[in-house]
C-alpha atoms as a PDB file:
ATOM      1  CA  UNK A   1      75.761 -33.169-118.411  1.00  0.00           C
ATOM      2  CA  UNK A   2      78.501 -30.831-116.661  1.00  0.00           C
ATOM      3  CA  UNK A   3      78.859 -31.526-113.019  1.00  0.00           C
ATOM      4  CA  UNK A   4      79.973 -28.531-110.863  1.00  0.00           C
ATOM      5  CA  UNK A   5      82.995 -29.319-108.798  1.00  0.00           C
ATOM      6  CA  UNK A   6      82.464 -29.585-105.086  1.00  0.00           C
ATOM      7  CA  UNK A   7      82.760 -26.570-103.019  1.00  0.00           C
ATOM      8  CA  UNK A   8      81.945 -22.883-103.932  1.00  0.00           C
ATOM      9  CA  UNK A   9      82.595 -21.958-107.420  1.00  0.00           C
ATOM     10  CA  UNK A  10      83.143 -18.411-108.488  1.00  0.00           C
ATOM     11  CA  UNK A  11      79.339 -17.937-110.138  1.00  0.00           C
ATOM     12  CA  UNK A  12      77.813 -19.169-106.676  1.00  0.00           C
ATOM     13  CA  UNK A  13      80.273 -16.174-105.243  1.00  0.00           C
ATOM     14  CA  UNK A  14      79.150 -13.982-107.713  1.00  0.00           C
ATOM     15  CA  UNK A  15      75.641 -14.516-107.434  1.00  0.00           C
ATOM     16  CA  UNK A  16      75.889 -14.626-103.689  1.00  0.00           C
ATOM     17  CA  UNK A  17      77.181 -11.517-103.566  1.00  0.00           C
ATOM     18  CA  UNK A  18      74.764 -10.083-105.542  1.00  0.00           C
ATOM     19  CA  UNK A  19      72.084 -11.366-103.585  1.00  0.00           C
ATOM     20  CA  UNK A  20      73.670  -9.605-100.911  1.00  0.00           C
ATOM     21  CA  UNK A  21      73.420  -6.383-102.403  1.00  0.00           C
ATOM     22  CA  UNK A  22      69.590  -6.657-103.012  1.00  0.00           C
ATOM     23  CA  UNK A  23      67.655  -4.914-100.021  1.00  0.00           C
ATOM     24  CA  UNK A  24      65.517  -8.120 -98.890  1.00  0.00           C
ATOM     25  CA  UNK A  25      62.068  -6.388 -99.755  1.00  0.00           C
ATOM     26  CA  UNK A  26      63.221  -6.228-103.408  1.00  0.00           C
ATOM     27  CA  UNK A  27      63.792 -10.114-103.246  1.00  0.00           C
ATOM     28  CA  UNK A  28      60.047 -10.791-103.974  1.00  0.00           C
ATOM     29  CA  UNK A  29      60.194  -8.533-107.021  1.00  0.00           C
ATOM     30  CA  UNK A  30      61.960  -9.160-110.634  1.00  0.00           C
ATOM     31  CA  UNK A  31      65.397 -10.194-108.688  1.00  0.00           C
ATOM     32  CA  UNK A  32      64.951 -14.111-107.636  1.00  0.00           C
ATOM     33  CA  UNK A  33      65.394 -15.648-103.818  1.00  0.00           C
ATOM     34  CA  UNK A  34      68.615 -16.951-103.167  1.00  0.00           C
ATOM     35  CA  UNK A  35      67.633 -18.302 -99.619  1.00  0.00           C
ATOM     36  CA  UNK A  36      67.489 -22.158-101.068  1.00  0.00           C
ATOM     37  CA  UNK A  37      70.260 -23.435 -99.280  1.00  0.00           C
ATOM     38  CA  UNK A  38      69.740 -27.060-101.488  1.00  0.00           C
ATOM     39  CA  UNK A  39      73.122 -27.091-103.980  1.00  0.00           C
ATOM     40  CA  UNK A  40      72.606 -26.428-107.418  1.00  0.00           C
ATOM     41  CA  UNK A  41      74.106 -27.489-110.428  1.00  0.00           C
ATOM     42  CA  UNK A  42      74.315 -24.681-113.016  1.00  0.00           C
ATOM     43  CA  UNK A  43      74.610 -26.245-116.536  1.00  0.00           C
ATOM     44  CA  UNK A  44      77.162 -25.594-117.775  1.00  0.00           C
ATOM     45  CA  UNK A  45      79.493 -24.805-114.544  1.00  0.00           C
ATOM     46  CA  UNK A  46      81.056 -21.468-115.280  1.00  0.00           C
ATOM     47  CA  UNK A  47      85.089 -21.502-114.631  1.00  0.00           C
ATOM     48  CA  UNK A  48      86.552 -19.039-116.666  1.00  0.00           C
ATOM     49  CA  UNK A  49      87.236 -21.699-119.479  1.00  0.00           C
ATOM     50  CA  UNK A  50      84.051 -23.964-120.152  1.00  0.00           C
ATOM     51  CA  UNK A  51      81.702 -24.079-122.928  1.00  0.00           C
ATOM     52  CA  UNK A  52      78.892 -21.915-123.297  1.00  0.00           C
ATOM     53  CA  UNK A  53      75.227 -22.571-123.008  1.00  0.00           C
ATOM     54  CA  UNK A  54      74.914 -25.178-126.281  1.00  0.00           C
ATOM     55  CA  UNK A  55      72.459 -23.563-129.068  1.00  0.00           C
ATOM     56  CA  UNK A  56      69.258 -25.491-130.353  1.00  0.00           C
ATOM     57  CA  UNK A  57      66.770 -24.897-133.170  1.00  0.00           C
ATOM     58  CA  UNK A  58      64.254 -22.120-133.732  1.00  0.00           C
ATOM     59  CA  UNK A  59      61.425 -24.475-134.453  1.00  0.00           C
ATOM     60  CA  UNK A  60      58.203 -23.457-136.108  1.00  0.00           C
ATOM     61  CA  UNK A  61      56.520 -21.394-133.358  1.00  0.00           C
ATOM     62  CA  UNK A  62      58.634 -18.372-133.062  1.00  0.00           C
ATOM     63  CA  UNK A  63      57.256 -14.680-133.364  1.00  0.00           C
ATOM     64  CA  UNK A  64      58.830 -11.443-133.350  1.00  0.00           C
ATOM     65  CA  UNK A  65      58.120  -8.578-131.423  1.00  0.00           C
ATOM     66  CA  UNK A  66      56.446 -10.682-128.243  1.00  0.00           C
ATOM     67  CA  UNK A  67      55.555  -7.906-125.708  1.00  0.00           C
ATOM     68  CA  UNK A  68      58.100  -7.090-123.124  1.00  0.00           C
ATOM     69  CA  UNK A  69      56.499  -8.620-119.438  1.00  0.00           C
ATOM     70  CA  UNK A  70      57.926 -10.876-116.763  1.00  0.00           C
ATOM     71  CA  UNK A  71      55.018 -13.001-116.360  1.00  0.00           C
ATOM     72  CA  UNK A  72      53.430 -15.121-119.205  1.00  0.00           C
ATOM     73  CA  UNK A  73      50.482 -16.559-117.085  1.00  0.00           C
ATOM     74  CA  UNK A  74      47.935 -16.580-120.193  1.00  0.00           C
ATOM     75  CA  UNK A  75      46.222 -19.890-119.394  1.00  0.00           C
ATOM     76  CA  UNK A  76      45.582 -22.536-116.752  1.00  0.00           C
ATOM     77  CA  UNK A  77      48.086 -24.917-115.924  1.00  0.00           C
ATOM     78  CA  UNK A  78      50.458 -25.952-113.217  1.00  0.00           C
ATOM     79  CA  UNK A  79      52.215 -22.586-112.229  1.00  0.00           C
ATOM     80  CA  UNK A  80      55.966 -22.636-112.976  1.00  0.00           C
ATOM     81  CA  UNK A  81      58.601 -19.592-111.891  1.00  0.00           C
ATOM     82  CA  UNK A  82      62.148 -20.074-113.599  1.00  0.00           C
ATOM     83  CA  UNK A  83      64.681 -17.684-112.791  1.00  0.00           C
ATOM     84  CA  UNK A  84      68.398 -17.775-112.933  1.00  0.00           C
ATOM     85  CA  UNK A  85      71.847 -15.600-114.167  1.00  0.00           C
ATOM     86  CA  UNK A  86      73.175 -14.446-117.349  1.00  0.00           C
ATOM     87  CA  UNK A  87      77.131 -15.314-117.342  1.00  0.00           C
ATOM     88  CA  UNK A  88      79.784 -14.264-119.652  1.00  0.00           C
ATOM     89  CA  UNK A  89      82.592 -16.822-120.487  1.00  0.00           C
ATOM     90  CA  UNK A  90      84.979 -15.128-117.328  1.00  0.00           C
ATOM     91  CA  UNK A  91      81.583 -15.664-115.088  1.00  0.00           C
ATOM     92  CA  UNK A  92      81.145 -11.953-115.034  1.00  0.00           C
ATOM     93  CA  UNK A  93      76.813 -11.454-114.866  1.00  0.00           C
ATOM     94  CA  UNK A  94      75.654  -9.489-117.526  1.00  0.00           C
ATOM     95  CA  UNK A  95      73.049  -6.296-117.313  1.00  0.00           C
ATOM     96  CA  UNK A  96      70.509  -5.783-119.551  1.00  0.00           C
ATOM     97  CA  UNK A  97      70.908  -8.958-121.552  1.00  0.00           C
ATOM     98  CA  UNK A  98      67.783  -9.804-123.586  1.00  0.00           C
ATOM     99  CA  UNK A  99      65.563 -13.123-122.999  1.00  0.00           C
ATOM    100  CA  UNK A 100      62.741 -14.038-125.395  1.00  0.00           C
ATOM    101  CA  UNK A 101      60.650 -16.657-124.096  1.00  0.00           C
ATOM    102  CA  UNK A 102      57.729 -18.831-125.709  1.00  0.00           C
ATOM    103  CA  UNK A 103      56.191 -21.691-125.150  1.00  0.00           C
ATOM    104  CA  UNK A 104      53.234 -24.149-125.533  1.00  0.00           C
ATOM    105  CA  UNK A 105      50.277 -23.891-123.327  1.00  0.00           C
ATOM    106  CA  UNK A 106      48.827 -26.439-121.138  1.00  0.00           C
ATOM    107  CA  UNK A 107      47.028 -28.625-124.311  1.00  0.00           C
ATOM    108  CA  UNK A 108      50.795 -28.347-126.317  1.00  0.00           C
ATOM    109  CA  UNK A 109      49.179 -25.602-128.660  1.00  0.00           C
ATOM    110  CA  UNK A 110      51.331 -22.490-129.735  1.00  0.00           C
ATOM    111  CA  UNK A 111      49.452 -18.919-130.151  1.00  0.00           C
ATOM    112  CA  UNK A 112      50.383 -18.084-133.697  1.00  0.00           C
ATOM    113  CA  UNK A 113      47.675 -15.143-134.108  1.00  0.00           C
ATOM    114  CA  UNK A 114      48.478 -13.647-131.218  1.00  0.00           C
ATOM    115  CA  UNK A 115      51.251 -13.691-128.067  1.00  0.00           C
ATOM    116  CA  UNK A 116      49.799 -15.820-125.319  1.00  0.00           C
ATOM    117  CA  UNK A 117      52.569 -17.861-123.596  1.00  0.00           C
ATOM    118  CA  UNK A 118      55.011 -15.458-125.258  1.00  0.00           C
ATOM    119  CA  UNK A 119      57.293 -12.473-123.383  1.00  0.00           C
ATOM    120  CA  UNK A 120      60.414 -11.063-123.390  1.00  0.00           C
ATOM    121  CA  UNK A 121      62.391  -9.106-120.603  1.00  0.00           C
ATOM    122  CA  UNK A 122      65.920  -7.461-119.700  1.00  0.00           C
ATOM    123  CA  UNK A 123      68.481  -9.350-116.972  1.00  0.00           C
ATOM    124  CA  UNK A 124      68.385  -6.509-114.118  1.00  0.00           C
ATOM    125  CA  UNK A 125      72.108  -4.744-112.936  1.00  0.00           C
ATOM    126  CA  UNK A 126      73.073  -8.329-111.150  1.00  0.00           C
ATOM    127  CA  UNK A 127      72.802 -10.227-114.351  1.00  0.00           C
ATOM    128  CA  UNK A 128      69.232 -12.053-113.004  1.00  0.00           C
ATOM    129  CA  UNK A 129      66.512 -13.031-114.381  1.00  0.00           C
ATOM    130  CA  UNK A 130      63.055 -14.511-113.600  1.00  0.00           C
ATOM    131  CA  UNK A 131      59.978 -15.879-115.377  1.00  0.00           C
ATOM    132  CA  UNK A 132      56.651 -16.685-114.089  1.00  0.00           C
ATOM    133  CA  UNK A 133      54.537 -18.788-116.715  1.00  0.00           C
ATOM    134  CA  UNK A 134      52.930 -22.817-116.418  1.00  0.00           C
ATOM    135  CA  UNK A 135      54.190 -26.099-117.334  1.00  0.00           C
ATOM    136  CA  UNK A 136      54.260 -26.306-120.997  1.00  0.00           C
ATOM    137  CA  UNK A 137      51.998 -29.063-122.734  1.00  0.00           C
ATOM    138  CA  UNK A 138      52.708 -31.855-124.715  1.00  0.00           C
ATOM    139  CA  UNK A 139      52.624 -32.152-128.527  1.00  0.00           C
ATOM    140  CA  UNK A 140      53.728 -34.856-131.113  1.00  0.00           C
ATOM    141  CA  UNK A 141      57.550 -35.494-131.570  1.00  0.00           C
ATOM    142  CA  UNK A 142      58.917 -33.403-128.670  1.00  0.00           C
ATOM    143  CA  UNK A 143      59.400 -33.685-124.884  1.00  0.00           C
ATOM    144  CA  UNK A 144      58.374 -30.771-122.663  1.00  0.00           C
ATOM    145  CA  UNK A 145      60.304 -27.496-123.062  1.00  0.00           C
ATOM    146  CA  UNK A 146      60.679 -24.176-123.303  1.00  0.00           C
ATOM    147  CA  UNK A 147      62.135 -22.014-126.168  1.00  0.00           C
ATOM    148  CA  UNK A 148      64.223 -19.146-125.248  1.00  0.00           C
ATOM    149  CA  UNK A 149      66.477 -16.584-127.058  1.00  0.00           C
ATOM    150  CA  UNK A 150      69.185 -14.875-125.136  1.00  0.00           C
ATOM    151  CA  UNK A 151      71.200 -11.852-126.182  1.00  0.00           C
ATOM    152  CA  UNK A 152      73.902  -9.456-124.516  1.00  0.00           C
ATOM    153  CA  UNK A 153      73.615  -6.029-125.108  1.00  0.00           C
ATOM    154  CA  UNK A 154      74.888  -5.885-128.666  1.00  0.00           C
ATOM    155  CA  UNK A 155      76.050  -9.531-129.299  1.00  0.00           C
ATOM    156  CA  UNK A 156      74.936 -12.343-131.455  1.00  0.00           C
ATOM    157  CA  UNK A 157      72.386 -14.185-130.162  1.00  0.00           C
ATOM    158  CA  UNK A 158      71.608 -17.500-128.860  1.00  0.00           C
ATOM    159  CA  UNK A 159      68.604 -20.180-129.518  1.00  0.00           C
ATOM    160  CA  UNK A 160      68.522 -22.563-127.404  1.00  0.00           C
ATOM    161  CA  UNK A 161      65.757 -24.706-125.266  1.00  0.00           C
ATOM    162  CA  UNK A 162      65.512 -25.532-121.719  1.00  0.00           C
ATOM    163  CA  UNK A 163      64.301 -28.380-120.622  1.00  0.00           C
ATOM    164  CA  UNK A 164      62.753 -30.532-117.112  1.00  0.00           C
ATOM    165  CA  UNK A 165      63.932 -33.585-115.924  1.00  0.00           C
ATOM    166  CA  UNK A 166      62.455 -36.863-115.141  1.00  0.00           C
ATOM    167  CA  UNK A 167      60.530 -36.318-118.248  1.00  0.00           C
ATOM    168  CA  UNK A 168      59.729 -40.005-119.974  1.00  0.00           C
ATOM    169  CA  UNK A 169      59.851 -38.229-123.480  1.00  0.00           C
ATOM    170  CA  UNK A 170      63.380 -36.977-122.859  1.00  0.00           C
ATOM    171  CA  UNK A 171      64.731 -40.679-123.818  1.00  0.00           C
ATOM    172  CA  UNK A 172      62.833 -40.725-127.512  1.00  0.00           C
ATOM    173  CA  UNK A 173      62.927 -36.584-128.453  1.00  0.00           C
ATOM    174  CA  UNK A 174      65.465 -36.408-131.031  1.00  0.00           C
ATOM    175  CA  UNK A 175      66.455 -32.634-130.133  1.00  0.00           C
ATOM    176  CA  UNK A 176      66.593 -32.923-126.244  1.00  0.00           C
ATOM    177  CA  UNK A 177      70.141 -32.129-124.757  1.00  0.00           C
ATOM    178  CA  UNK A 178      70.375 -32.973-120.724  1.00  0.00           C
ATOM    179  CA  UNK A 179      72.694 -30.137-120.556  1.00  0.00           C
ATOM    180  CA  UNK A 180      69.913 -27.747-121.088  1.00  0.00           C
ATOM    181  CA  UNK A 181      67.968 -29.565-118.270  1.00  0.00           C
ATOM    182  CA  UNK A 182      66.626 -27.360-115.573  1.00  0.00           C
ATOM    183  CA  UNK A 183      66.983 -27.910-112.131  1.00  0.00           C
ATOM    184  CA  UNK A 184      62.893 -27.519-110.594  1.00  0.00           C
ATOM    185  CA  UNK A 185      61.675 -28.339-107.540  1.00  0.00           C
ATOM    186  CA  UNK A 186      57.567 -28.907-106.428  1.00  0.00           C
ATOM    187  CA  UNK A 187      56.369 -26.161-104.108  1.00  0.00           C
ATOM    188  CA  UNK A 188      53.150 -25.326-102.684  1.00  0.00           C
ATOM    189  CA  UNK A 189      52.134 -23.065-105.497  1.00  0.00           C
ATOM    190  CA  UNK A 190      53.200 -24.880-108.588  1.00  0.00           C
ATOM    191  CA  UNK A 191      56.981 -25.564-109.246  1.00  0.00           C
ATOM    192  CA  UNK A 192      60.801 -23.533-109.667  1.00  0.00           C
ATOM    193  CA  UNK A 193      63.118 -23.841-112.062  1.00  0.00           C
ATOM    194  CA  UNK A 194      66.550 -22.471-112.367  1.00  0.00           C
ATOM    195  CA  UNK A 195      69.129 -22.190-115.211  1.00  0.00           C
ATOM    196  CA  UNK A 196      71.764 -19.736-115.759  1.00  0.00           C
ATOM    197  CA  UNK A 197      72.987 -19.093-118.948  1.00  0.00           C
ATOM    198  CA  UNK A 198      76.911 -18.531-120.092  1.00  0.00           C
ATOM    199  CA  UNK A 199      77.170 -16.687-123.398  1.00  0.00           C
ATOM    200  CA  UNK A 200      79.682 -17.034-125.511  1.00  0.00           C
ATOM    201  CA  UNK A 201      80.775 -13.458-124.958  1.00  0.00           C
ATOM    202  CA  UNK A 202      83.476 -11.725-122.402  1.00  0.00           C
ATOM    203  CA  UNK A 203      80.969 -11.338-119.962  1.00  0.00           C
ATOM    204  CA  UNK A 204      80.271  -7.151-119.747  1.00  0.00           C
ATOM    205  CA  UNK A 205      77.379  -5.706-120.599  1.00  0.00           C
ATOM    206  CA  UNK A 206      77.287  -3.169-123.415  1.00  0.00           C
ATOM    207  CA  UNK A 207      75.544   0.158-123.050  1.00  0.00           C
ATOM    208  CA  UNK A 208      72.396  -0.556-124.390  1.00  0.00           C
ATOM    209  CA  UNK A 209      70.403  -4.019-125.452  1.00  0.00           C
ATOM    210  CA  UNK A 210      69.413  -4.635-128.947  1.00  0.00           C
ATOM    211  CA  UNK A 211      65.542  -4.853-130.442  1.00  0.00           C
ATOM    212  CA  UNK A 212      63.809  -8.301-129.651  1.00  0.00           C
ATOM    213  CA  UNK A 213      65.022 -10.735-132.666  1.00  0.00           C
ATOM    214  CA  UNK A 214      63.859 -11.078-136.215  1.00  0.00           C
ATOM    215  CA  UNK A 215      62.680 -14.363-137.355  1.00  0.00           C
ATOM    216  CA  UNK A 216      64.920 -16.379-139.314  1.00  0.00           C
ATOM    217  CA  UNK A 217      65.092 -16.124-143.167  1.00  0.00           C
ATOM    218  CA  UNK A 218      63.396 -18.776-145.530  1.00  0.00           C
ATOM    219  CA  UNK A 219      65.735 -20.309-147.534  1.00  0.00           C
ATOM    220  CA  UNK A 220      64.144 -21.482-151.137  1.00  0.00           C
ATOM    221  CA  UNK A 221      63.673 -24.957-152.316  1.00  0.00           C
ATOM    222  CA  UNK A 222      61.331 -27.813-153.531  1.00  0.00           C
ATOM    223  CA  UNK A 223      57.094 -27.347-153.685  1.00  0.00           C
ATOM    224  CA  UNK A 224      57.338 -26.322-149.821  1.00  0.00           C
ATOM    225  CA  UNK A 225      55.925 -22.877-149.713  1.00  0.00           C
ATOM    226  CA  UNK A 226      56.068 -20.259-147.007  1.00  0.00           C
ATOM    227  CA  UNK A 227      51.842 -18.966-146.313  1.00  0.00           C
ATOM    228  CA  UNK A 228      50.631 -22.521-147.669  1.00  0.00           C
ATOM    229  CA  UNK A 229      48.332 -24.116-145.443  1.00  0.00           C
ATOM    230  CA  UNK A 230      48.835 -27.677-144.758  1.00  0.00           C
ATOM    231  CA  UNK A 231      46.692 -30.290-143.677  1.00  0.00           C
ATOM    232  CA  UNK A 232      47.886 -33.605-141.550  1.00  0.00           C
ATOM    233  CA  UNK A 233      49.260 -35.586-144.507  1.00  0.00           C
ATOM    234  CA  UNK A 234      50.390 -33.769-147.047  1.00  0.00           C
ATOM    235  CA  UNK A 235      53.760 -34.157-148.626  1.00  0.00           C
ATOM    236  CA  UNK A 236      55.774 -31.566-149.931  1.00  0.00           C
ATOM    237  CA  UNK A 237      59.551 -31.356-151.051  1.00  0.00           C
ATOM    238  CA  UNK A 238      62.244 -29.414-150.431  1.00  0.00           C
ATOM    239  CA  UNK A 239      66.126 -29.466-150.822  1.00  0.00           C
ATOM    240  CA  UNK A 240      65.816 -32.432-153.317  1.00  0.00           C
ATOM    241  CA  UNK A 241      63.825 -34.460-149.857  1.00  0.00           C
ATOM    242  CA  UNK A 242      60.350 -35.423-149.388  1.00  0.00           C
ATOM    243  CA  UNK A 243      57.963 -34.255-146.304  1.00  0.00           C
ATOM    244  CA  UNK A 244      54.791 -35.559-144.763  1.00  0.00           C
ATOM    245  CA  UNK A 245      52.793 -32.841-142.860  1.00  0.00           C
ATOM    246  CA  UNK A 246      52.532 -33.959-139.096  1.00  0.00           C
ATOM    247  CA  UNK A 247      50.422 -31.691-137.830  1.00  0.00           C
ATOM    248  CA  UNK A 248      48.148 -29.080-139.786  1.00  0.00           C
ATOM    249  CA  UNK A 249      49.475 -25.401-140.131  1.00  0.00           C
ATOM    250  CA  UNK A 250      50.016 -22.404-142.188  1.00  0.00           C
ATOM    251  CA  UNK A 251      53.840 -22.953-143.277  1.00  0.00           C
ATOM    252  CA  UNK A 252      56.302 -19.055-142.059  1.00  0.00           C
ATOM    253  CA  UNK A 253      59.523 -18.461-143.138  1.00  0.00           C
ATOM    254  CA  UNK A 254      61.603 -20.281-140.732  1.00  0.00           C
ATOM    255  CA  UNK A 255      59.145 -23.178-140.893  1.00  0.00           C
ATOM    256  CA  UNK A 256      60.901 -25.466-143.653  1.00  0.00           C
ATOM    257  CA  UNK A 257      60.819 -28.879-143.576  1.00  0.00           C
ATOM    258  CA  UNK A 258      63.974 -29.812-142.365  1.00  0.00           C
ATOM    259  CA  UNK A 259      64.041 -27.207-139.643  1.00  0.00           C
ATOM    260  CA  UNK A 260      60.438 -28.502-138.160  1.00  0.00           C
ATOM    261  CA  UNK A 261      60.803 -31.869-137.179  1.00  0.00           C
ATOM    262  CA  UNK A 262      57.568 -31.806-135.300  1.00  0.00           C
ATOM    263  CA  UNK A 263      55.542 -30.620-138.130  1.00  0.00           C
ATOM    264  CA  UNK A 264      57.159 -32.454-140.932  1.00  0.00           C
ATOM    265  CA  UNK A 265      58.182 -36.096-141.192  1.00  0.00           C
ATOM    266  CA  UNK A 266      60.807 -36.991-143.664  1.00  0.00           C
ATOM    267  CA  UNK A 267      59.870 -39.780-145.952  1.00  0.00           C
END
């Protein structure tokens, strides 16, 4: 995990002085409260010259065209705000960059006939962000997360998960990456989360953002079928591999077997 270096880095400065900008009444609005004075870490530290925010899979759960809203609070569950930055590689913030968020709800169960748990929004002028939604469930083969999709106006965009820490499944998940860890605190009305995200771009916004992102395309291959339904057990094959079914679905394009490690088991 990257450790910011001590003292004030040029994103805190940035941010700072963004904060500053804000009229205070507009703090409690889509812009999120600076006034923490504990340190953060941002992962990874911007400096003009680090990596950006690492990429992860799509997974199986991901749907196009999720309505455009700040706040995904669809179910019950332990209430959970996450806001941060969107950072160019030279630490500049970026307006109007795209996040797509889903999630599971409190039982671990995506809403695949509908959008429940599923949003997407704009950073505002400052390059901020912020999400108010619950602590994701649990579900076989994967630690808690989030899935997000993150795009600058006009750039190629990134797939990537965040994560929350002191999570005991974070040792055995297979796909967790502590440098997509969040850094969340317990307050009286549920918890907060922050990460800010560095894209791998120059760090200015172009003049408008793109659509919210297509799903990705099925690649062919073995008796796996895309609209199949499959019930706990079943094996299929694809890319010259076999598959058990881990947990009963409807196969989509983007759902293959090797791509879905919670829903298929390789034999």
């Amino acid at each position: 995990m990257t450790t910011e270096p001590t003292g004030i880095s040029r994103k805190n400065l940035l941010k700072a002085a963004a904060a500053a900008a804000i009229p205070s009444a507009l703090l409690a609005g889509t812009v999120p409260a600076l006034a923490n004075t504990e340190p953060l870490t941002p992962t990874p530290f911007c400096d003009d010259g680090d990596d950006p925010t690492p990429p992860q899979m799509e997974g199986p759960y991901f749907k196009p065209n999720s309505p455009r809203r700040t706040s995904m609070l669809d179910g019950a569950g332990t209430r959970l705000t996450v806001s941060g930055y969107v950072f160019g590689l030279a630490c500049q913030p970026i307006a109007n960059a795209l996040l797509d968020f889903w999630q599971a709800d409190n039982a671990g169960a995506y809403d695949n006939s509908g959008y429940r748990f599923r949003g997407h929004q704009f950073t505002n002028a400052q390059g901020a962000f912020s999400l108010t939604t619950i602590v994701p469930g649990l579900y076989p083969g994967r630690t808690r997360h989030i899935h997000v999709k993150v795009q600058a106006p006009g750039r190629p965009i990134l797939t990537t998960q965040l994560y929350f820490p002191n999570e005991p499944r974070n040792a055995t998940d297979s796909l967790f990456n502590p440098v997509l860890l969040m850094t969340v605190r317990t307050v009286p009305s549920g918890r907060e989360g922050t990460f800010d995200f560095v894209l791998n771009v120059a760090g200015t916004s172009s003049p408008s953002p793109t659509t919210t992102p297509t799903s990705t395309p099925t690649q062919p291959g073995g008796t796996w079928q895309a609209g199949q339904y499959y019930a706990v057990g079943a094996q299929v094959t694809y890319g010259g591999l076999r598959y058990q079914c881990q947990i009963a679905h409807t196969a989509q394009p983007g759902w293959e077997p090797p791509n879905t490690p919670a829903l298929w088991r390789r034999l």
